[in-house]
C-alpha atoms as a PDB file:
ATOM      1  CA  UNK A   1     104.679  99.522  65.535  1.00  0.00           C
ATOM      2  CA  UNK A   2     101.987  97.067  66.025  1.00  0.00           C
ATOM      3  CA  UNK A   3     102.116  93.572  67.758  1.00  0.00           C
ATOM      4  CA  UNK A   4      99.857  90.997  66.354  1.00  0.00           C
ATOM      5  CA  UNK A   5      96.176  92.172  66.743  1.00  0.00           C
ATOM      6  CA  UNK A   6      96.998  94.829  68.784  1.00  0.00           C
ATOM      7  CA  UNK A   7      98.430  98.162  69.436  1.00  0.00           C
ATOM      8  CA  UNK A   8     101.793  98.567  70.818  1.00  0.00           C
ATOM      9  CA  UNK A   9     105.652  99.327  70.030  1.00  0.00           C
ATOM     10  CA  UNK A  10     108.142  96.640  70.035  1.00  0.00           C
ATOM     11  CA  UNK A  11     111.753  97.850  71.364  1.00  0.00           C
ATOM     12  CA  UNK A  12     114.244  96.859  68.366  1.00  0.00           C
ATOM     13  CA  UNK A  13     117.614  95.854  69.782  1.00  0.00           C
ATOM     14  CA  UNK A  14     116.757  96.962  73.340  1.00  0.00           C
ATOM     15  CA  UNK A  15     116.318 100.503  71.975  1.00  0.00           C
ATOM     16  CA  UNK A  16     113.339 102.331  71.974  1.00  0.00           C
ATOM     17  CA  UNK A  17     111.854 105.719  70.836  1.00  0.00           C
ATOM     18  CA  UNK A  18     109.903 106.859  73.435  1.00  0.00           C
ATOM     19  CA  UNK A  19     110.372 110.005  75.368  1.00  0.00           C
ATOM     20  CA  UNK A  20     111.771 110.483  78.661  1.00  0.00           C
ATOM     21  CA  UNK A  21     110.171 111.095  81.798  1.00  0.00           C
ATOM     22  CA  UNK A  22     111.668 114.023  84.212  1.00  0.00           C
ATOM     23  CA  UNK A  23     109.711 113.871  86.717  1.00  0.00           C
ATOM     24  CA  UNK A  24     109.668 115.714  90.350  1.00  0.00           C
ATOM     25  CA  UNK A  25     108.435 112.944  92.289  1.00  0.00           C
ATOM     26  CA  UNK A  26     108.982 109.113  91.246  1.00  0.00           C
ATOM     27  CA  UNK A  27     107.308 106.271  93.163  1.00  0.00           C
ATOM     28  CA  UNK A  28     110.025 103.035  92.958  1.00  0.00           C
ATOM     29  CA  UNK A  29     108.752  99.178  93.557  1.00  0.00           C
ATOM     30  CA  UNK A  30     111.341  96.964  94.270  1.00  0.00           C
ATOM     31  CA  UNK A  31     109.755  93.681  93.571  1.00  0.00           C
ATOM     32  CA  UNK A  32     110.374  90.471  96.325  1.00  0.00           C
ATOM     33  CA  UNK A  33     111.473  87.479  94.241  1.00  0.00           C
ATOM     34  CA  UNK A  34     114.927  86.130  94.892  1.00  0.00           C
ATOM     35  CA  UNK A  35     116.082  87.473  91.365  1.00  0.00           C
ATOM     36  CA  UNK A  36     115.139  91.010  91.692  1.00  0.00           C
ATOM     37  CA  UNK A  37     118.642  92.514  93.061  1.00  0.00           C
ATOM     38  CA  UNK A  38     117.882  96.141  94.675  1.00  0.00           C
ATOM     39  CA  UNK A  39     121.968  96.975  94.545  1.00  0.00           C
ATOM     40  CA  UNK A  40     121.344  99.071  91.300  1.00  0.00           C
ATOM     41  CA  UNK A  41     117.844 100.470  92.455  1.00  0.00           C
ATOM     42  CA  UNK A  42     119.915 101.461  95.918  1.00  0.00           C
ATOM     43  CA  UNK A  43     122.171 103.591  93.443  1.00  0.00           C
ATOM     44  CA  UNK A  44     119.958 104.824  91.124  1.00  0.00           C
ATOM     45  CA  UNK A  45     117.358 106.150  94.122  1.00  0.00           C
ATOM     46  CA  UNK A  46     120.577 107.991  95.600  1.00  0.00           C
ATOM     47  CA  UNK A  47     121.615 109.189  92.486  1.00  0.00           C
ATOM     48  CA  UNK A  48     117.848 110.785  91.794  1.00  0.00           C
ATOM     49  CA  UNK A  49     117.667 112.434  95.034  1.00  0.00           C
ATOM     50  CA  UNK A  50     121.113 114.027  94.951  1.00  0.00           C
ATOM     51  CA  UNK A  51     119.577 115.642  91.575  1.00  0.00           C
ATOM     52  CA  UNK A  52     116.109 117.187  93.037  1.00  0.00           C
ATOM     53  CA  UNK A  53     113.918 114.017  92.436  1.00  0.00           C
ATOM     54  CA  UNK A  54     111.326 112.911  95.326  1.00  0.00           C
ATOM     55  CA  UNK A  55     111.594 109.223  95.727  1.00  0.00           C
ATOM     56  CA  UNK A  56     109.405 106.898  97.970  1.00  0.00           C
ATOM     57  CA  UNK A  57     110.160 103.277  97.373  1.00  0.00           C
ATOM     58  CA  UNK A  58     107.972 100.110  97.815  1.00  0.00           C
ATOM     59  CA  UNK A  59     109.172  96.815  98.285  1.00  0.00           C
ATOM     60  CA  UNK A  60     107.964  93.391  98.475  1.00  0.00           C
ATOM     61  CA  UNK A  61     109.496  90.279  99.662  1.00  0.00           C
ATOM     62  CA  UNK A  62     107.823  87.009  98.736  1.00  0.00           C
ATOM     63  CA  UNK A  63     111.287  85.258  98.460  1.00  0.00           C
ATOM     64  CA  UNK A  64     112.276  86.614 101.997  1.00  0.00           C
ATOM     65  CA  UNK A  65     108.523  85.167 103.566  1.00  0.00           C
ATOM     66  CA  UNK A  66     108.623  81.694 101.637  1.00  0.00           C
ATOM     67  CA  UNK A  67     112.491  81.409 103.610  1.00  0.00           C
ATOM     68  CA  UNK A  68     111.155  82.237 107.018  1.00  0.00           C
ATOM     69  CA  UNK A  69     108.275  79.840 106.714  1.00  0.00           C
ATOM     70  CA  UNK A  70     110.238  77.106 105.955  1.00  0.00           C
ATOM     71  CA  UNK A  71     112.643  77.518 108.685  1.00  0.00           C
ATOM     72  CA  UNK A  72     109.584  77.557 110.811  1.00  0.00           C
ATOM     73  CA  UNK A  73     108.811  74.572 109.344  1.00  0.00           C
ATOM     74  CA  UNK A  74     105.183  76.124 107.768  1.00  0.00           C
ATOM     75  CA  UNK A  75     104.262  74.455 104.760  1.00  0.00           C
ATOM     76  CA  UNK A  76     102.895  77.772 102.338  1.00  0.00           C
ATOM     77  CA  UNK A  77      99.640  77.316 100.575  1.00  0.00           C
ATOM     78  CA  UNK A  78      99.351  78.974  97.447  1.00  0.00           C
ATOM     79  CA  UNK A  79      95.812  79.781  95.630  1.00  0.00           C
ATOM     80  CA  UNK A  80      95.019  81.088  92.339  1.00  0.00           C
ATOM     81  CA  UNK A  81      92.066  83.677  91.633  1.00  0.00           C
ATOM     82  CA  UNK A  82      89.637  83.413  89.463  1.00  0.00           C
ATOM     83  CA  UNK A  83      91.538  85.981  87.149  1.00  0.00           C
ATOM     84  CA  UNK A  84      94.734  83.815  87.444  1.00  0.00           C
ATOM     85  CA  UNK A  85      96.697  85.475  89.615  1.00  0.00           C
ATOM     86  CA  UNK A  86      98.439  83.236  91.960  1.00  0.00           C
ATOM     87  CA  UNK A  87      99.610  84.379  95.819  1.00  0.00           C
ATOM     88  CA  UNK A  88      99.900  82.594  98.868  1.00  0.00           C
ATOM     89  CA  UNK A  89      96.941  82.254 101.195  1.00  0.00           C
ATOM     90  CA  UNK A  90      97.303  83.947 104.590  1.00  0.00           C
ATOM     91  CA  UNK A  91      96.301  82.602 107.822  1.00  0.00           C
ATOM     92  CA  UNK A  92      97.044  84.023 111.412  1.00  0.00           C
ATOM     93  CA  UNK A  93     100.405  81.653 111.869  1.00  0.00           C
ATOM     94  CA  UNK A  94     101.708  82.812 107.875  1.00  0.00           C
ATOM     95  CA  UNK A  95     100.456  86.221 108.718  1.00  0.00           C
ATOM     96  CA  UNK A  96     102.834  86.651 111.939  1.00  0.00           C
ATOM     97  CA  UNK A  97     105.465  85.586 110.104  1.00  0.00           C
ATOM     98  CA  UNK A  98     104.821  87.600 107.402  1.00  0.00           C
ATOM     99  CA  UNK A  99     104.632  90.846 109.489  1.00  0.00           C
ATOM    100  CA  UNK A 100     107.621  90.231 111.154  1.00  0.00           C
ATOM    101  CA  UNK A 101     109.329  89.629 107.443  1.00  0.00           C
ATOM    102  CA  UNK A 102     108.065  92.224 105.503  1.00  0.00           C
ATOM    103  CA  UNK A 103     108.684  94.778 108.330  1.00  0.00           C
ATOM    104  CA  UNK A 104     110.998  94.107 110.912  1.00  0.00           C
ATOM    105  CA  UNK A 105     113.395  92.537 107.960  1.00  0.00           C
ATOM    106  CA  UNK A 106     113.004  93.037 104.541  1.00  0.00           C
ATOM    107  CA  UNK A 107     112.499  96.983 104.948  1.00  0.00           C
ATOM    108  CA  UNK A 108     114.871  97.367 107.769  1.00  0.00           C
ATOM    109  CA  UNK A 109     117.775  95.902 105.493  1.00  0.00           C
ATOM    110  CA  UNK A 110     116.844  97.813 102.637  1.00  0.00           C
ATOM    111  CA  UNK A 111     116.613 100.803 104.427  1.00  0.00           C
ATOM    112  CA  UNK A 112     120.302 100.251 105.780  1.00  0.00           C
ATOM    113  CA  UNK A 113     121.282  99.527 102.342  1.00  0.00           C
ATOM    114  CA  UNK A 114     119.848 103.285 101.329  1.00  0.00           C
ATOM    115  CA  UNK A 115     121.101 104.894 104.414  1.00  0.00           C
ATOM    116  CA  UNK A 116     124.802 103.442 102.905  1.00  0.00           C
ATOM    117  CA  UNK A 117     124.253 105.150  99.993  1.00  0.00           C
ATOM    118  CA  UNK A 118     124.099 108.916 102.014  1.00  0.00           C
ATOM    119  CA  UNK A 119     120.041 108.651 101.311  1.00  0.00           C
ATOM    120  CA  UNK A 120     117.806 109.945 104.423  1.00  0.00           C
ATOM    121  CA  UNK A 121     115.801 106.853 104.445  1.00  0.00           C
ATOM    122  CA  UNK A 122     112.939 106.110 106.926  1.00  0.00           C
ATOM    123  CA  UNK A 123     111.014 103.120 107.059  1.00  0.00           C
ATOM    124  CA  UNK A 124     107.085 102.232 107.346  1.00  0.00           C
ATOM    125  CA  UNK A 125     104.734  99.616 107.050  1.00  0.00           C
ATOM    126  CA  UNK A 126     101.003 100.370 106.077  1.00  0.00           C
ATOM    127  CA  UNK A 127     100.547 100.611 109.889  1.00  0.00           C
ATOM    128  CA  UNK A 128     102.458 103.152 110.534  1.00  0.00           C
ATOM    129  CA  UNK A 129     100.634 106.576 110.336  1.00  0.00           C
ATOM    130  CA  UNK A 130      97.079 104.683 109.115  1.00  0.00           C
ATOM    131  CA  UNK A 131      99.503 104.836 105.932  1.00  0.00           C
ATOM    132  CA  UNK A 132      97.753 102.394 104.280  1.00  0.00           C
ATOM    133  CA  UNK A 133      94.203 101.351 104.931  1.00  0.00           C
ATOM    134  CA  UNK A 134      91.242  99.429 103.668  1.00  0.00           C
ATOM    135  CA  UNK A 135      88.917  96.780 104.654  1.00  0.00           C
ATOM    136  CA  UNK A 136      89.614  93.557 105.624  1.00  0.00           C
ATOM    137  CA  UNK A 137      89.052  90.682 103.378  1.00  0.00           C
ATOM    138  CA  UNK A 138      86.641  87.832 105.406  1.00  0.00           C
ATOM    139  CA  UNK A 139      86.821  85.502 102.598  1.00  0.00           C
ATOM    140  CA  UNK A 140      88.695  85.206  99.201  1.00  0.00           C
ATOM    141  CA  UNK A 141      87.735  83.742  95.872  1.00  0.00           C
ATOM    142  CA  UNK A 142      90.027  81.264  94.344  1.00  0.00           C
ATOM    143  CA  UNK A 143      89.687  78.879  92.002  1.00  0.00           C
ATOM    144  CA  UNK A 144      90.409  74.972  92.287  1.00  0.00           C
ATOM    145  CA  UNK A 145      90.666  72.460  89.822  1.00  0.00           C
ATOM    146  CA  UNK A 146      88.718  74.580  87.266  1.00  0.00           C
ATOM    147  CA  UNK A 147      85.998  75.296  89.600  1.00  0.00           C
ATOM    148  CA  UNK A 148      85.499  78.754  91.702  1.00  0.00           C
ATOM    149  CA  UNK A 149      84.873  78.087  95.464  1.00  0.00           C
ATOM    150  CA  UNK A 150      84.874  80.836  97.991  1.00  0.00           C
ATOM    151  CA  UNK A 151      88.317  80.525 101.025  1.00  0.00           C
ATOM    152  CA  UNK A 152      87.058  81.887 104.751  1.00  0.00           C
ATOM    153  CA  UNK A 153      90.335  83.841 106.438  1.00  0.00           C
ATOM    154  CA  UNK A 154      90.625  87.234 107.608  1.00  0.00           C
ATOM    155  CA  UNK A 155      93.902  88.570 107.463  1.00  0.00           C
ATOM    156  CA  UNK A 156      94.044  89.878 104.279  1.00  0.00           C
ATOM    157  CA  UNK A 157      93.017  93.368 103.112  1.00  0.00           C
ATOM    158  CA  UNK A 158      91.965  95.945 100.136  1.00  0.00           C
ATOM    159  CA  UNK A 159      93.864  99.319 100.243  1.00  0.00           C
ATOM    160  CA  UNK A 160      91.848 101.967  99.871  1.00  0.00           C
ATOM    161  CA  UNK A 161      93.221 104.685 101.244  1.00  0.00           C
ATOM    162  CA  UNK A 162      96.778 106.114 101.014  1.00  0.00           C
ATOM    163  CA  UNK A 163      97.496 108.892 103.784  1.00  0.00           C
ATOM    164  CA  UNK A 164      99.174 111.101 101.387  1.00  0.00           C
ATOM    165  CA  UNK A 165     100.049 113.751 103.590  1.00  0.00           C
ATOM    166  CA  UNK A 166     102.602 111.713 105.618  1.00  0.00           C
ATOM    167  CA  UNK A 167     104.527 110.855 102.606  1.00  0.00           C
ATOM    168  CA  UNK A 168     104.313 114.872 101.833  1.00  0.00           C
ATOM    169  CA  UNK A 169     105.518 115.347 104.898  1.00  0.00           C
ATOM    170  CA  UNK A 170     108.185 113.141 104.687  1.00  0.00           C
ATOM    171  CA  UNK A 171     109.206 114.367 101.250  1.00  0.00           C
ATOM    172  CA  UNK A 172     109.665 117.852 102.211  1.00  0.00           C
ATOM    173  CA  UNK A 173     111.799 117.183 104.917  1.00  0.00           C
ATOM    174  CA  UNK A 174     114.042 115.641 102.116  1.00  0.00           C
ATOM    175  CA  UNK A 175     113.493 112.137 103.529  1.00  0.00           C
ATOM    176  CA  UNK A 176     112.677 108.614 101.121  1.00  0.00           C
ATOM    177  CA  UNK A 177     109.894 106.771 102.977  1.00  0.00           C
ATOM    178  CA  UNK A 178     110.329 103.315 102.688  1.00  0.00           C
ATOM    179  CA  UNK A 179     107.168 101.368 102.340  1.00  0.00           C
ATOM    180  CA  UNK A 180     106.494  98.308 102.578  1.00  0.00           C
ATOM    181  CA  UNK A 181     102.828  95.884 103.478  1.00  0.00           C
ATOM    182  CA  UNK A 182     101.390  94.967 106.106  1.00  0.00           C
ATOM    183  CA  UNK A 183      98.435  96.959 105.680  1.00  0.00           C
ATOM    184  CA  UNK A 184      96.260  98.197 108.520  1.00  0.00           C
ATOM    185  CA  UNK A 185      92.499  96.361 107.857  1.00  0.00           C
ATOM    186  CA  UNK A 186      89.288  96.835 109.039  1.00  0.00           C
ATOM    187  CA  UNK A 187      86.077  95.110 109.315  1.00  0.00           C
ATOM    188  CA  UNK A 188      83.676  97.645 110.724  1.00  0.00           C
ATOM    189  CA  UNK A 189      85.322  96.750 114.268  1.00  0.00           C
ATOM    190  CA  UNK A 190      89.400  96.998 115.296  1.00  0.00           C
ATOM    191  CA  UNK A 191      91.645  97.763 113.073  1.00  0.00           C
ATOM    192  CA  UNK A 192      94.756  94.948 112.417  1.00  0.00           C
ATOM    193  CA  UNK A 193      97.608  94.781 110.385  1.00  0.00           C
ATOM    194  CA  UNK A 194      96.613  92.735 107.505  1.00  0.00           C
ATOM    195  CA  UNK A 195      98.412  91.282 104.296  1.00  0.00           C
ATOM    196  CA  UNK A 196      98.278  93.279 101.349  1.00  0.00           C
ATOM    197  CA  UNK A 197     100.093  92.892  97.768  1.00  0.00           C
ATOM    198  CA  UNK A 198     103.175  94.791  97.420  1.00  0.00           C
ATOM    199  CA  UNK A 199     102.413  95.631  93.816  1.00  0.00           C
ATOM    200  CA  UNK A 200      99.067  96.877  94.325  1.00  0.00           C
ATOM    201  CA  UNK A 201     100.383  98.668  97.349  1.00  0.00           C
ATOM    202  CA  UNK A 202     102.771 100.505  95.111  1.00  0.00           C
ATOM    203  CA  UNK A 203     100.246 101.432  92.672  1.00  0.00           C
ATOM    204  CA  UNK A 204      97.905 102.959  95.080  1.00  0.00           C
ATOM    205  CA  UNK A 205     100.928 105.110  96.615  1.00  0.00           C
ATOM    206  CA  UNK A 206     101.281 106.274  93.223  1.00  0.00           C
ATOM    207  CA  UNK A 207      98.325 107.157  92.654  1.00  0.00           C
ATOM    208  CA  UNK A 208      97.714 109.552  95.903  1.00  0.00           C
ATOM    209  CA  UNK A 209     100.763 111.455  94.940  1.00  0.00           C
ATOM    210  CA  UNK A 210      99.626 111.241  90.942  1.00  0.00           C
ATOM    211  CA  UNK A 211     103.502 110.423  90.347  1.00  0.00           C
ATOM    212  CA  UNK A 212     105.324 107.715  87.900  1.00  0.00           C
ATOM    213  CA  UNK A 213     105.379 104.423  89.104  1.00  0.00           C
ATOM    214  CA  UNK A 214     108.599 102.195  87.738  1.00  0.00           C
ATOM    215  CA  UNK A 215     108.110  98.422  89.500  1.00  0.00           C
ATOM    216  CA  UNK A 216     111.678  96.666  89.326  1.00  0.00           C
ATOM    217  CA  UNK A 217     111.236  92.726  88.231  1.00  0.00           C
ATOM    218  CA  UNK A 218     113.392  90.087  87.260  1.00  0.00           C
ATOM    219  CA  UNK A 219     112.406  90.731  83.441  1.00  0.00           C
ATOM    220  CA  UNK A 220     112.406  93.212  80.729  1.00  0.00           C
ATOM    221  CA  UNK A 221     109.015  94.239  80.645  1.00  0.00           C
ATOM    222  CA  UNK A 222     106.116  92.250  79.262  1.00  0.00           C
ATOM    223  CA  UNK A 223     106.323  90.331  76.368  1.00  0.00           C
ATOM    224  CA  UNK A 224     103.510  89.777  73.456  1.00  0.00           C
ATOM    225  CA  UNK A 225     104.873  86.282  73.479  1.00  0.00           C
ATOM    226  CA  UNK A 226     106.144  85.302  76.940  1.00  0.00           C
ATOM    227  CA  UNK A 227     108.408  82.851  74.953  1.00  0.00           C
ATOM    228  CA  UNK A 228     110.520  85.054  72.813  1.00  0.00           C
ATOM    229  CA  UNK A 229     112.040  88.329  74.418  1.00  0.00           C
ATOM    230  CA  UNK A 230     111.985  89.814  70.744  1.00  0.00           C
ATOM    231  CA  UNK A 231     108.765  91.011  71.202  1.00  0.00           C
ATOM    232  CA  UNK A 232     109.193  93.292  74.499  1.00  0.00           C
ATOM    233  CA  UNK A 233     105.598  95.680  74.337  1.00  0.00           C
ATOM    234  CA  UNK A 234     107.622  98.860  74.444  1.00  0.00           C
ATOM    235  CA  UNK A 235     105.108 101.584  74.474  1.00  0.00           C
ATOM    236  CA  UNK A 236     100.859 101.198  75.171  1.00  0.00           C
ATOM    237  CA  UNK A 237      98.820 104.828  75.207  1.00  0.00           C
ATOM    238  CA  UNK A 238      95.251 103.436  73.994  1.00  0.00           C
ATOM    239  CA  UNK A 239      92.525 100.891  75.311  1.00  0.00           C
ATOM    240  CA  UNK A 240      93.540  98.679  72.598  1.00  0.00           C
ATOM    241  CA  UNK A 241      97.026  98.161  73.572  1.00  0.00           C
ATOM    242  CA  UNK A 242      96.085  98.029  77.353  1.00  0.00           C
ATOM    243  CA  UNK A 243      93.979  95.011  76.422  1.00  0.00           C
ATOM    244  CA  UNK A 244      96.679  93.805  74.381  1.00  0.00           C
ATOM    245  CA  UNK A 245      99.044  93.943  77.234  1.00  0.00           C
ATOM    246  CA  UNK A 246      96.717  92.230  79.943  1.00  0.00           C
ATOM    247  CA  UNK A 247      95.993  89.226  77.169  1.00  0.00           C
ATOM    248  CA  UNK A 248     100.003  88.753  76.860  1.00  0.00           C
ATOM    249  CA  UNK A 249     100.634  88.762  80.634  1.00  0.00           C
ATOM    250  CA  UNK A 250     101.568  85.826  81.838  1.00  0.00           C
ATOM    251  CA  UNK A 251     101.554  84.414  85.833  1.00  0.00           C
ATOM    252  CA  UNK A 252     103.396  87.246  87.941  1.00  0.00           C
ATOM    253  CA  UNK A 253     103.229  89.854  85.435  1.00  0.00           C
ATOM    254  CA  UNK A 254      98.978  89.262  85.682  1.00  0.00           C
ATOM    255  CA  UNK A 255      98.952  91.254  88.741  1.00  0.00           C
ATOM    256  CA  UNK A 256     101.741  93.786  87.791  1.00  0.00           C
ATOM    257  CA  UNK A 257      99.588  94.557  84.907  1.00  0.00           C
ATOM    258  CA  UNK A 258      96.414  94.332  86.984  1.00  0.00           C
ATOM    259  CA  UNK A 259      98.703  96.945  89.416  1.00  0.00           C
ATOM    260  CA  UNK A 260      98.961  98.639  86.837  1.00  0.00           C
ATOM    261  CA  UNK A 261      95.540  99.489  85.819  1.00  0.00           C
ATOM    262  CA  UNK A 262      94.989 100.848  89.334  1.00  0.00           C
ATOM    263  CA  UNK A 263      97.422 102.826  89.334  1.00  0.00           C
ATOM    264  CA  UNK A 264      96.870 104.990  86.433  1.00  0.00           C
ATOM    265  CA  UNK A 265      92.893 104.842  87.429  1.00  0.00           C
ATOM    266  CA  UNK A 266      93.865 106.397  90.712  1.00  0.00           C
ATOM    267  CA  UNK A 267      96.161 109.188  89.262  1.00  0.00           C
ATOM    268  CA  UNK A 268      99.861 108.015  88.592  1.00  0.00           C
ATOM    269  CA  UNK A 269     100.760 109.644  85.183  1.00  0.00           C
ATOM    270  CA  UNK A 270     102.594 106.804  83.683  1.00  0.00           C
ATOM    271  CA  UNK A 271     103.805 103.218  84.872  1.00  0.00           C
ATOM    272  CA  UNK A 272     106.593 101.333  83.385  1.00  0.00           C
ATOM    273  CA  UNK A 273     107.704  97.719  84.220  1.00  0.00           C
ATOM    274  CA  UNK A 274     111.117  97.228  83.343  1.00  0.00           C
ATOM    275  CA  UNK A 275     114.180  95.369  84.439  1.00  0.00           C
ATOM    276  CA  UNK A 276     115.792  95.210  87.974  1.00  0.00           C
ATOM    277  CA  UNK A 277     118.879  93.715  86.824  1.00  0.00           C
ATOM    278  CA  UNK A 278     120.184  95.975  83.731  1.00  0.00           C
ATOM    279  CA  UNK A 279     122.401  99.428  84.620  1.00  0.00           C
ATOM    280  CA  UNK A 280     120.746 101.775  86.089  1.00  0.00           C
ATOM    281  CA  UNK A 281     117.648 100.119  86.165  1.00  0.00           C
ATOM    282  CA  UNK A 282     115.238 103.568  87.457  1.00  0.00           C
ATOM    283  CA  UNK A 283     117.369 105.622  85.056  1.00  0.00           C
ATOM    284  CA  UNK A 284     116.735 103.624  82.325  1.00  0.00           C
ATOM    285  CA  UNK A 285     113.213 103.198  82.977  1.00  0.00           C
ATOM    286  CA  UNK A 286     112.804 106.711  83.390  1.00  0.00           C
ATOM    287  CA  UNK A 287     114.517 107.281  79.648  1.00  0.00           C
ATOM    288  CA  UNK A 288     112.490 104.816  77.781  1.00  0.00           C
ATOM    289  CA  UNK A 289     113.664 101.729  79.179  1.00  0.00           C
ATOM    290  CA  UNK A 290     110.793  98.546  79.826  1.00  0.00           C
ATOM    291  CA  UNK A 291     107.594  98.503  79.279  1.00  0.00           C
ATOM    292  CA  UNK A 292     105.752 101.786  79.604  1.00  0.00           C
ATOM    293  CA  UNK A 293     101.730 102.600  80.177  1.00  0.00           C
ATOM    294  CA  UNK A 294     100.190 105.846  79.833  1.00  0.00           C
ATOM    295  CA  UNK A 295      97.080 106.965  81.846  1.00  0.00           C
ATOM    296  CA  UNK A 296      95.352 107.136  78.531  1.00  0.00           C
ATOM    297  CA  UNK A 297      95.671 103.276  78.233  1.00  0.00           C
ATOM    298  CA  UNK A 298      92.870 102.974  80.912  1.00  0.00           C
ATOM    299  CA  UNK A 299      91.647 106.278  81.630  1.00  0.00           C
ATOM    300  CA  UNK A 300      88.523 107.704  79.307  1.00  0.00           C
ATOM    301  CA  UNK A 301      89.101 110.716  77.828  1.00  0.00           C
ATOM    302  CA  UNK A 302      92.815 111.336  78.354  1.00  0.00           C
ATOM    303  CA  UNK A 303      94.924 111.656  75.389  1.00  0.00           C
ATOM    304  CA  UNK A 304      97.980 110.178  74.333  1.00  0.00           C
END
């Protein structure tokens, strides 16, 4: 069914017609906004690895840093990109505070959480292992009251290498590694953990290990109007659609979508965005559930 000017399916009903994935390996974002609720992503990962499926879950935690600056008493600044996508701007204060967050916090309780559930869970930041790595960022381009101007800061990073192997490694031993940013940066001299977006950090995990990607949010999937949840894009397998889907996404969902693209570029199969808060929110995802892009969307000569 097509949306407008574009080509996509439109669930009917919450249904939808598209096939199931089964796959052996499944790479789970848990996205960090106060809404996003990881009880039924806790269950659903146990459930998948008690039936043969490799999971290695990613997790952000905006929510969780926002709360610890302000009981510091540190005032966030927020900047938009030139391509709209909005995230707070890291300096060395926000990024010690977001280290300790992210990592000693955020992925410590969640791996408790998983550990409750009877899964082997093990924790790591992009530090651990050179697990995630990539230049650091010595400036950022943002734009400010319509006009683009150029930010000076260094502790933010590109990942551009995933060290596979150590999530192999992990896998085999029937363990779910539990990732989570900072990233380890470099600029040609040491190498220091560095911020890193959890979404695009997801995507490129994905990618090395060419497995689906299903990131958890606080909605149903993106929406051809942002306004009416009638029009949930179910399905998107061709360029058209892709472009379809990035012109509909709206704040947040512009860098899921953008997370997207890079993940299916660097190998993951299939992404779908879908729903944190329904039953069985990976299951469901997994079976048709959100919205779902195929490689083919952004990758030249794969078909649908």
């Amino acid at each position: 069914m097509t949306g407008g000017s574009f080509d996509v399916e439109f669930a009917a009903d919450g249904g939808t017609e598209q096939t199931g994935l089964d796959p052996e390996t499944v790479v789970v974002k848990v996205g960090g906004a106060s809404a996003v609720d990881p009880a039924g992503a806790v269950t659903d990962v146990a459930h998948l690895v008690a039936n043969g499926v490799r999971v290695v879950v990613v997790h952000g935690g905006s929510t969780a840093v926002d709360e610890t600056l302000d009981r510091v008493g540190v005032e966030p600044e927020y900047v938009e990109t030139p391509e709209g996508v909005t995230g707070r701007f890291t300096d060395a204060e926000t990024m010690e505070l977001f280290t300790m967050t992210m990592a000693g916090g955020v992925n410590t309780e969640l791996v408790a959480q998983l550990r409750n559930e009877t899964v082997d869970a093990v924790g790591l930041s992009g530090v651990d292992g050179g697990l995630l790595t990539g230049p650091r960022t010595g400036a950022v381009r943002v734009q400010e009251d319509g006009r683009k101007k150029i930010r000076r800061g260094d502790h933010s990073g590109r990942i551009e290498s995933v060290r596979a192997e150590l999530l192999e490694l992990l896998l085999e031993a029937g363990h779910v590694p539990v990732v989570t940013v900072p990233m380890f940066g470099d600029d040609g001299g040491e190498s220091v953990p560095v911020n890193a977006d959890a979404d695009r950090a997801a995507a490129a995990v994905a990618g090395a290990l060419d497995a689906p990607l299903v990131a958890l949010t606080d909605v149903a999937g993106v929406y051809a109007d942002p306004e009416d949840s009638a029009t949930l894009i179910d399905h998107v397998e061709t360029r058209a659609g892709f472009d379809g889907l990035a012109d509909a996404a709206e704040g947040f969902m512009t860098r899921k979508v953008m997370a997207t693209r890079e993940a299916l570029e660097a190998g993951a199969p299939t992404v779908v965005i879908c729903d944190a808060g329904v039953r069985d929110p990976v299951v469901a995802a997994l079976g048709g559930g959100g919205t779902r892009v195929d490689r083919s969307a952004v990758v030249e000569g794969v078909t649908p």
